[in-house]
Protein backbone atom coordinates (compact mmCIF):
# COMPACT_ATOMS: atom_id res chain seq x y z
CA UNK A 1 0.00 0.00 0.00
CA UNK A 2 0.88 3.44 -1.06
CA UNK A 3 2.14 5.79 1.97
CA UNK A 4 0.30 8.60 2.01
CA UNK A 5 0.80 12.24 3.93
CA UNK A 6 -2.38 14.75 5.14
CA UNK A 7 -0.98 18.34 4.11
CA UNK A 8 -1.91 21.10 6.24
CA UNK A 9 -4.14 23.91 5.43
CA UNK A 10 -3.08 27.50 6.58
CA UNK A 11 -6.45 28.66 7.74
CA UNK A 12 -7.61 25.38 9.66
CA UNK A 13 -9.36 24.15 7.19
CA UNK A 14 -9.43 20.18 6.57
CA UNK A 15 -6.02 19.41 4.71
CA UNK A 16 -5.89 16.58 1.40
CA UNK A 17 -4.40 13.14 1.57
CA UNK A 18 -1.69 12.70 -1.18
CA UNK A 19 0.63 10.17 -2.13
CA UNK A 20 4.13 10.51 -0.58
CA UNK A 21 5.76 10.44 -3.75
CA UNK A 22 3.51 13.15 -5.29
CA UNK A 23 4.32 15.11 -2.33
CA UNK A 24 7.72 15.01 -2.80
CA UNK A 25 7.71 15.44 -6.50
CA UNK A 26 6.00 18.57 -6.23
CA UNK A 27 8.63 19.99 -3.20
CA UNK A 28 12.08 19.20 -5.07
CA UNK A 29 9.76 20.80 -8.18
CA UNK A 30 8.74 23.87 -6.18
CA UNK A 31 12.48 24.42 -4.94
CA UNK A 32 13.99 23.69 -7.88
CA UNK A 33 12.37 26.52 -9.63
CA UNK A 34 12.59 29.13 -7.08
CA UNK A 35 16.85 27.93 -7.06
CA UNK A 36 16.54 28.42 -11.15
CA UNK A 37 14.23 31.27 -11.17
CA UNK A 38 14.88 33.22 -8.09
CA UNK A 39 12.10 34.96 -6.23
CA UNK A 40 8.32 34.64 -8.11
CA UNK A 41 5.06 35.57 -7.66
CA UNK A 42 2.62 32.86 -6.37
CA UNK A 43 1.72 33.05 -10.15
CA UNK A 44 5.28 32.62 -11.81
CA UNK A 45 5.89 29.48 -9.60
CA UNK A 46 2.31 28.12 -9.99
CA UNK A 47 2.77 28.35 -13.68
CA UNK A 48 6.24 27.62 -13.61
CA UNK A 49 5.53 24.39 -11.15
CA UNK A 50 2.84 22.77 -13.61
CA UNK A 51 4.89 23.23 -16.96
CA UNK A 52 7.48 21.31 -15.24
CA UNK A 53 5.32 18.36 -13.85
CA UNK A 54 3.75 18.39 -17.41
CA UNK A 55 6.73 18.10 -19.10
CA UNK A 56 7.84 15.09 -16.83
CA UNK A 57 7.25 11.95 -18.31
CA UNK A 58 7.98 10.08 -15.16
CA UNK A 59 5.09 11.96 -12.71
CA UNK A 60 1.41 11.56 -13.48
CA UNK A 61 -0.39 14.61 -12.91
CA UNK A 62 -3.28 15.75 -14.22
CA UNK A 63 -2.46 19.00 -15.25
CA UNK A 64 -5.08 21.54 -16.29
CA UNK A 65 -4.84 25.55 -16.83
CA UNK A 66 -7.83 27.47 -15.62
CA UNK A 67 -7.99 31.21 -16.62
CA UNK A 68 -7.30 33.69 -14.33
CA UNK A 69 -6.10 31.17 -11.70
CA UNK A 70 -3.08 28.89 -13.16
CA UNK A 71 -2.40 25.48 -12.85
CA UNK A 72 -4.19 22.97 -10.91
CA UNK A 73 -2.59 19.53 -10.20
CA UNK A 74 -4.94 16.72 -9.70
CA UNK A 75 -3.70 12.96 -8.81
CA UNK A 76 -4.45 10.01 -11.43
């Protein structure tokens, strides 16, 4: 069975179970582009964050653009 974490919300709110791995595909993608990029808005590194996981064969995310609020990231 697949370990999974429960992230935490900011404003108390009931966090979402997610896969371990995803998890930690998504930090080492998240630092990796602030180390590349440098500082960004929430925007930049949303945007920035799901072209990467996109162009990864090896994760599978759903990726999906909505307008006027970025990428979402949705487990398969």
């Amino acid at each position: 069975m697949e370990e999974k974490i429960l992230t935490w919300h900011p404003q108390g709110k009931q966090g979402t179970n997610i896969s371990k791995t995803k998890y930690d595909q998504v930090t080492v993608t998240i630092v990796s582009a602030l180390e590349t990029q440098g500082e960004l808005t929430f925007m930049e590194l949303n945007m920035a964050v799901g072209r990467q996981l996109a162009n990864n064969t090896e994760t599978d995310f759903l990726v999906t653009k909505r307008p006027f609020s970025g990428i979402v990231l949705q487990e398969t």
